[in-house]
PDB file of N, CA and C in Angstrom:
ATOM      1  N   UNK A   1      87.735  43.716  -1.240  1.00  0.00           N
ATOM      2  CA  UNK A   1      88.308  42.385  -1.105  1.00  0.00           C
ATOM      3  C   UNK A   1      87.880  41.806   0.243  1.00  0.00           C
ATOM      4  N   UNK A   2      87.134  40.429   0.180  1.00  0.00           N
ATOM      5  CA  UNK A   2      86.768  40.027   1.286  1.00  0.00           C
ATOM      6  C   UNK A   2      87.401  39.206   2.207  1.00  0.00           C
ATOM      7  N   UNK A   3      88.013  39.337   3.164  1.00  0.00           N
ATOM      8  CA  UNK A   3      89.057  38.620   3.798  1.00  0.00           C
ATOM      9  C   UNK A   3      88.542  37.174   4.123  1.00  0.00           C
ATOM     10  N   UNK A   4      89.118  35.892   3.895  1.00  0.00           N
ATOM     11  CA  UNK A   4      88.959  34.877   4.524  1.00  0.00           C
ATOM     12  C   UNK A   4      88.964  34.743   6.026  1.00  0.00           C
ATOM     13  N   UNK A   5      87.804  33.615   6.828  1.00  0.00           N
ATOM     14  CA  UNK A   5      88.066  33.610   8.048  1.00  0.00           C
ATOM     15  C   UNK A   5      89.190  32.756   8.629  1.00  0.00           C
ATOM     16  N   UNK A   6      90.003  32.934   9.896  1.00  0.00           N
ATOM     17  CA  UNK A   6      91.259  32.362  10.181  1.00  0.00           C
ATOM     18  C   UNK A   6      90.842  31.132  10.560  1.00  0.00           C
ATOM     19  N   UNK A   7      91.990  30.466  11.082  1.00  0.00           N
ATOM     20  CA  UNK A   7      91.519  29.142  11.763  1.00  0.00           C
ATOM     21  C   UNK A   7      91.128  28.912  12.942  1.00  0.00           C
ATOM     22  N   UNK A   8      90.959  30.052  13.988  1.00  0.00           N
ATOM     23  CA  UNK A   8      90.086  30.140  15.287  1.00  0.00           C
ATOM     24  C   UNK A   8      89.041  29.994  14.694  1.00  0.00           C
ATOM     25  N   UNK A   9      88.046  31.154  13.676  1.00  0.00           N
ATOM     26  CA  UNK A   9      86.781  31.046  13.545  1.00  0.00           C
ATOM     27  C   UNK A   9      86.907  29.859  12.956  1.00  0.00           C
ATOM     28  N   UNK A  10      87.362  29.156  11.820  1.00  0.00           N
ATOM     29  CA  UNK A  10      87.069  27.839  11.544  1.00  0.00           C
ATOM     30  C   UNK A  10      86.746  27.153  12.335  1.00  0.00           C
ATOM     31  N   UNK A  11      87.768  26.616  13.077  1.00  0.00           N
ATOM     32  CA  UNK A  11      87.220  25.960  14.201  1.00  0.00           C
ATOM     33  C   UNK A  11      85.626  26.026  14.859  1.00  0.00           C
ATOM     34  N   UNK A  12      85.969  27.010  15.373  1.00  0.00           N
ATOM     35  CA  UNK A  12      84.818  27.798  16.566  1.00  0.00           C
ATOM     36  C   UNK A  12      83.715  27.173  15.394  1.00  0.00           C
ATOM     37  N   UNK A  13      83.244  27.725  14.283  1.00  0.00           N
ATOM     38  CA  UNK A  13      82.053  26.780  13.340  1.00  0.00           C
ATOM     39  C   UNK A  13      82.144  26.012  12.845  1.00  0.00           C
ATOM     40  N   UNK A  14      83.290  25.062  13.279  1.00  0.00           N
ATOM     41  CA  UNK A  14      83.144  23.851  13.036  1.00  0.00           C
ATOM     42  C   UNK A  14      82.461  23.320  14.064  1.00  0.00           C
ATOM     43  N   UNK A  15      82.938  23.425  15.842  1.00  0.00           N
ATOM     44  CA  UNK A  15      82.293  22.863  16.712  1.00  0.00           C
ATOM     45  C   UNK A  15      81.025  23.359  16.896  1.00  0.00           C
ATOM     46  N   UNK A  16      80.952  24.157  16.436  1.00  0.00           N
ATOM     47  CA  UNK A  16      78.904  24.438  16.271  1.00  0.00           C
ATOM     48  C   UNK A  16      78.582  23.732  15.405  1.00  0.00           C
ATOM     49  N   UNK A  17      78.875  23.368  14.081  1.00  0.00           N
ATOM     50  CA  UNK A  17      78.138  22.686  13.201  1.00  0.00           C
ATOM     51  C   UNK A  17      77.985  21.546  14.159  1.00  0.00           C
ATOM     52  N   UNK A  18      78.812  20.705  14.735  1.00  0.00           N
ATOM     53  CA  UNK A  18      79.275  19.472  15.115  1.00  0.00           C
ATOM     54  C   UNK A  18      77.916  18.966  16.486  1.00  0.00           C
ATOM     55  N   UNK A  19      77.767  20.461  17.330  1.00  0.00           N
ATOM     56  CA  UNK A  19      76.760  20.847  18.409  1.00  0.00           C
ATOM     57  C   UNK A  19      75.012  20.977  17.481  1.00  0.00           C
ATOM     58  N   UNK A  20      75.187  21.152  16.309  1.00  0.00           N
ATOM     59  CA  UNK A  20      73.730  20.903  15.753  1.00  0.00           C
ATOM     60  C   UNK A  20      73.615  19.958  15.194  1.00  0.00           C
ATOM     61  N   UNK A  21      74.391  19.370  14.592  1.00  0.00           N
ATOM     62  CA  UNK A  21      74.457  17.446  13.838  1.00  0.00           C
ATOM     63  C   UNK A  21      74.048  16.576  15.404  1.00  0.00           C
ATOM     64  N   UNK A  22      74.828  17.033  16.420  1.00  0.00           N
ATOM     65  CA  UNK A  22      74.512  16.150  17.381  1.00  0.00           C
ATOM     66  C   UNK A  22      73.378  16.097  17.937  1.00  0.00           C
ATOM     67  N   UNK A  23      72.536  17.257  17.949  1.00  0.00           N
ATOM     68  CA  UNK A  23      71.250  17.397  18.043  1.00  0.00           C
ATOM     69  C   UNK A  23      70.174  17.235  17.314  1.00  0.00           C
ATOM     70  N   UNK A  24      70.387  16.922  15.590  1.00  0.00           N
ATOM     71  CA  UNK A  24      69.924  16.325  14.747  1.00  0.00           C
ATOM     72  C   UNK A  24      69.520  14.854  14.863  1.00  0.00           C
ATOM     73  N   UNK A  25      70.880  13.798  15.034  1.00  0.00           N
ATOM     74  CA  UNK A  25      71.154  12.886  15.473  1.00  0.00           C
ATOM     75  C   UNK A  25      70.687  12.503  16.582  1.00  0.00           C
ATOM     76  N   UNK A  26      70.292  13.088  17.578  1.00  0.00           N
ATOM     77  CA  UNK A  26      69.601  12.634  18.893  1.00  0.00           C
ATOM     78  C   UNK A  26      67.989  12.468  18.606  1.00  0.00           C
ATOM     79  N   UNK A  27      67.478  13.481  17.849  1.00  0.00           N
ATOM     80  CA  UNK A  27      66.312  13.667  17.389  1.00  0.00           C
ATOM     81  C   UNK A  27      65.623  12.687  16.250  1.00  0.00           C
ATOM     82  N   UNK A  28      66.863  12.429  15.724  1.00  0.00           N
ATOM     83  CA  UNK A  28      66.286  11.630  14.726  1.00  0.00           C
ATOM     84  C   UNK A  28      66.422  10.184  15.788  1.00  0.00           C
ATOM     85  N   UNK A  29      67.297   9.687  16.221  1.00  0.00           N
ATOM     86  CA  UNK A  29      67.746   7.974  17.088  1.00  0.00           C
ATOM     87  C   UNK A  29      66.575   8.423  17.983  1.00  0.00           C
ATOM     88  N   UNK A  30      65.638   9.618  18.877  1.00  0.00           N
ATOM     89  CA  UNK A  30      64.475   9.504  19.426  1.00  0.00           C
ATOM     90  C   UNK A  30      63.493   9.059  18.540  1.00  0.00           C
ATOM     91  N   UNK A  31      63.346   9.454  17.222  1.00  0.00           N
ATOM     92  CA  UNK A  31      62.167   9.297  16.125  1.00  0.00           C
ATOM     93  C   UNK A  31      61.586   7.777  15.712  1.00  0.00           C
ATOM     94  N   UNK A  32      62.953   7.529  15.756  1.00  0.00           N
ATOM     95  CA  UNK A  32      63.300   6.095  15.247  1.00  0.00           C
ATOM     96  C   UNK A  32      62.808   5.226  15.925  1.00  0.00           C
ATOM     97  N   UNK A  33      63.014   5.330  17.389  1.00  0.00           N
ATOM     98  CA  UNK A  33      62.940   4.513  18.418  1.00  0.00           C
ATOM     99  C   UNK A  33      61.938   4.730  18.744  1.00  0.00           C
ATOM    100  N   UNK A  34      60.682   5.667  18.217  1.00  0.00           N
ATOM    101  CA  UNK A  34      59.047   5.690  18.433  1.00  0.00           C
ATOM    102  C   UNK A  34      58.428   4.460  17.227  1.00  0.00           C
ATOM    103  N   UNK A  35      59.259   4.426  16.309  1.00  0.00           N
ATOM    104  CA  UNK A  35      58.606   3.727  15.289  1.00  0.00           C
ATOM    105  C   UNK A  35      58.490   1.868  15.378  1.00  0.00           C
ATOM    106  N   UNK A  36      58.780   1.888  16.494  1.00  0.00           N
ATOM    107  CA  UNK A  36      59.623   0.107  17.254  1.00  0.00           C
ATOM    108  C   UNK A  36      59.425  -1.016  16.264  1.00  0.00           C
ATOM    109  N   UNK A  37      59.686  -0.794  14.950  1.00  0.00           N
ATOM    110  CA  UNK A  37      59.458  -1.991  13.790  1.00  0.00           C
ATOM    111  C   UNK A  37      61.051  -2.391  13.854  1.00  0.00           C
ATOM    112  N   UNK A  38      61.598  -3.644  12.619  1.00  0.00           N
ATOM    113  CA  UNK A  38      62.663  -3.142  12.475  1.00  0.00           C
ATOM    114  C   UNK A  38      63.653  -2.044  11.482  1.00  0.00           C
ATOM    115  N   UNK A  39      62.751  -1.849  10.462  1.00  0.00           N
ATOM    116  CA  UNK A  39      63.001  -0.480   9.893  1.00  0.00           C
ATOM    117  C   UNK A  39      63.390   0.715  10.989  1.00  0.00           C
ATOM    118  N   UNK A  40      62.992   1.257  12.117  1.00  0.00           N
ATOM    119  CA  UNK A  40      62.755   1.727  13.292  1.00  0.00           C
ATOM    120  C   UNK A  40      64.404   1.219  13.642  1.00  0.00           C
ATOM    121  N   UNK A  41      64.303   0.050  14.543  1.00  0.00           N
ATOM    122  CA  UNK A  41      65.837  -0.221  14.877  1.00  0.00           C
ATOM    123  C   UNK A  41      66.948   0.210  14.088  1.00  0.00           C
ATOM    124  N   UNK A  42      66.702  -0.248  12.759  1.00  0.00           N
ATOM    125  CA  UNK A  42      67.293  -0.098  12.212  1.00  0.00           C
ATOM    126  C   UNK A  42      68.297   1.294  11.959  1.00  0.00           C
ATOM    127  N   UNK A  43      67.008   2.106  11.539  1.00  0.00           N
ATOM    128  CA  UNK A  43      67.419   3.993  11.645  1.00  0.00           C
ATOM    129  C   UNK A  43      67.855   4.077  12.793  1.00  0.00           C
ATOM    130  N   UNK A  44      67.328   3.578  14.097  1.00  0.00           N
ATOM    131  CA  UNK A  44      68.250   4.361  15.656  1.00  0.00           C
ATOM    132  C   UNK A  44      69.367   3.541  15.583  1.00  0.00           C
ATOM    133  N   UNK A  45      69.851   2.652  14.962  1.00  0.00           N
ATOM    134  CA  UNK A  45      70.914   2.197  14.943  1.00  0.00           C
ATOM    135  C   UNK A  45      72.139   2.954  14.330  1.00  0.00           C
ATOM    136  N   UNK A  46      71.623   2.848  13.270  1.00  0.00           N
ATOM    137  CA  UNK A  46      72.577   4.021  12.150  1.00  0.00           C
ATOM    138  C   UNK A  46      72.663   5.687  12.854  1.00  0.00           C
ATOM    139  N   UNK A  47      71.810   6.149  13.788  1.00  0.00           N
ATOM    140  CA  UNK A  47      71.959   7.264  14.090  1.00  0.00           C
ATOM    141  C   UNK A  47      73.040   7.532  15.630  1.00  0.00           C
ATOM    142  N   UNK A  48      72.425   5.715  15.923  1.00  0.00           N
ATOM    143  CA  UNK A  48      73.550   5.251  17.384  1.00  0.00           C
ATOM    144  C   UNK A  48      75.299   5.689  16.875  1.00  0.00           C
ATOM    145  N   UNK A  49      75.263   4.952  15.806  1.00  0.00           N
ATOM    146  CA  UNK A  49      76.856   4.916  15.026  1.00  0.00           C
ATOM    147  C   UNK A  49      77.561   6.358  14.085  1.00  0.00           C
ATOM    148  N   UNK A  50      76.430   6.971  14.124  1.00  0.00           N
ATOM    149  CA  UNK A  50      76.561   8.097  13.350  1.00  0.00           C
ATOM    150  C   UNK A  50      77.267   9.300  14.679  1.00  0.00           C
ATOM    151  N   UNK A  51      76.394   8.758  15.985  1.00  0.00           N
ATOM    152  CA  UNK A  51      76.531   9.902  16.741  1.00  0.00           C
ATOM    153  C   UNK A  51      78.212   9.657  17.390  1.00  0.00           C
ATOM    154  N   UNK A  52      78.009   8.537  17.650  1.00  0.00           N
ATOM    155  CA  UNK A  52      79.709   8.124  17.945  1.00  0.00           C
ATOM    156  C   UNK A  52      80.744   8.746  17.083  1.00  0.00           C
ATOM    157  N   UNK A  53      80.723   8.408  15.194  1.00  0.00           N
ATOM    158  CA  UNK A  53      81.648   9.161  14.806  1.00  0.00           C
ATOM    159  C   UNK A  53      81.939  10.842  15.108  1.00  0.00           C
ATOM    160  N   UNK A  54      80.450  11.317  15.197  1.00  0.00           N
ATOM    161  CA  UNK A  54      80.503  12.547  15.763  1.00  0.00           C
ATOM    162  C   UNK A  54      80.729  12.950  17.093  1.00  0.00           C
ATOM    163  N   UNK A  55      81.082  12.184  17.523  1.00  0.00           N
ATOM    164  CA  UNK A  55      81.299  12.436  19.093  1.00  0.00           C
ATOM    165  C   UNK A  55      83.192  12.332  18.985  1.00  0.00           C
ATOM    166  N   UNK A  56      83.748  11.181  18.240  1.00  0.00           N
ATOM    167  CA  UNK A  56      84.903  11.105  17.450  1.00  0.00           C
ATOM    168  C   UNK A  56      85.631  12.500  16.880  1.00  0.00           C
ATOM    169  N   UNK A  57      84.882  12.774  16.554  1.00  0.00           N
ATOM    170  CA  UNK A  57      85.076  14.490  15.673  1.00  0.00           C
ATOM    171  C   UNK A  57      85.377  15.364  16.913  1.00  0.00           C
ATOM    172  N   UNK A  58      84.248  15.848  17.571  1.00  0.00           N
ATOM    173  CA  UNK A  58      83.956  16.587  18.441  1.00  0.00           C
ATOM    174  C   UNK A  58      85.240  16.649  19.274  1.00  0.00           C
ATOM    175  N   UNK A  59      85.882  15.289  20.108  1.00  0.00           N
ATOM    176  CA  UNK A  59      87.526  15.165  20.213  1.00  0.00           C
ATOM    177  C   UNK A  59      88.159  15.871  19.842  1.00  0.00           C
ATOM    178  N   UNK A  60      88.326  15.364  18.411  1.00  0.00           N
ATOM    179  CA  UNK A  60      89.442  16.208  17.695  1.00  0.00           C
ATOM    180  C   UNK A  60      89.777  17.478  17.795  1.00  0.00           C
ATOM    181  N   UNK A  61      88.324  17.948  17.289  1.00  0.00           N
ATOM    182  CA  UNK A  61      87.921  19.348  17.348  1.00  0.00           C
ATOM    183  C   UNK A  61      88.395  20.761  18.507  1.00  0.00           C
ATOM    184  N   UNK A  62      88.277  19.727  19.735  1.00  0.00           N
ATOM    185  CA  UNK A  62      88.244  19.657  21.148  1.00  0.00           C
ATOM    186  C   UNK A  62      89.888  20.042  20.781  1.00  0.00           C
ATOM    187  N   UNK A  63      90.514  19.156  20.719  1.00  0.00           N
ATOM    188  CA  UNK A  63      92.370  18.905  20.822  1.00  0.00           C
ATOM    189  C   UNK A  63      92.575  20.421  19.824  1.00  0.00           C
ATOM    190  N   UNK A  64      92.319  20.464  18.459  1.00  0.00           N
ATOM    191  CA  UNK A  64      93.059  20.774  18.247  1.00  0.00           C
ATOM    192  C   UNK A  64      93.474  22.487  18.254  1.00  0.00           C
ATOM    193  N   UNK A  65      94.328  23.086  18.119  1.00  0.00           N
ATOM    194  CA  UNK A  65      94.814  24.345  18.857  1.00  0.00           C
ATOM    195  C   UNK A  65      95.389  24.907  17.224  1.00  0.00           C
ATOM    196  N   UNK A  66      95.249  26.327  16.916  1.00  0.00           N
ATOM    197  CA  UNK A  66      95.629  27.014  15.749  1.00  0.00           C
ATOM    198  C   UNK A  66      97.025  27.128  16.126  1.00  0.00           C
ATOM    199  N   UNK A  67      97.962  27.062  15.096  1.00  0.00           N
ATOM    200  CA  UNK A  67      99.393  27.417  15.408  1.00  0.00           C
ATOM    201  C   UNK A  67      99.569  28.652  15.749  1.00  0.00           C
ATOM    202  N   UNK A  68     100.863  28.870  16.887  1.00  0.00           N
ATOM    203  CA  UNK A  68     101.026  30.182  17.444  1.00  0.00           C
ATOM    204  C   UNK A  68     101.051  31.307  16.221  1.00  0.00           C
TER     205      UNK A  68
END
């Protein structure tokens, strides 16, 4: 029987997932912003707003604490 992981490790890979999306997201809003059309703006735009909600998250993530 394979035990589920608690809500420390949840956490803990959640804020890693959160630490490689954000580095996704940087990479891609750099990509974008090589392509200087407005298709180009466009994508570093969406990746501008994308990174904010994830930065939004990352907060949370930040706050929140497993019950004693």
């Amino acid at each position: 029987m394979s035990r589920e992981p608690g809500l420390p490790a949840l956490l803990a890979e959640a804020r890693d997932e959160v630490a490689v999306l954000g580095e996704i997201l940087d990479l891609l809003y750099l990509a974008a912003e090589g392509l200087g059309d407005s298709p180009g703006a466009a994508l570093a735009r969406g990746a501008m707003l994308a990174r904010d909600r994830l930065d939004q998250l990352r907060d949370l993530l930040r706050e929140a604490r497993p019950p004693p």
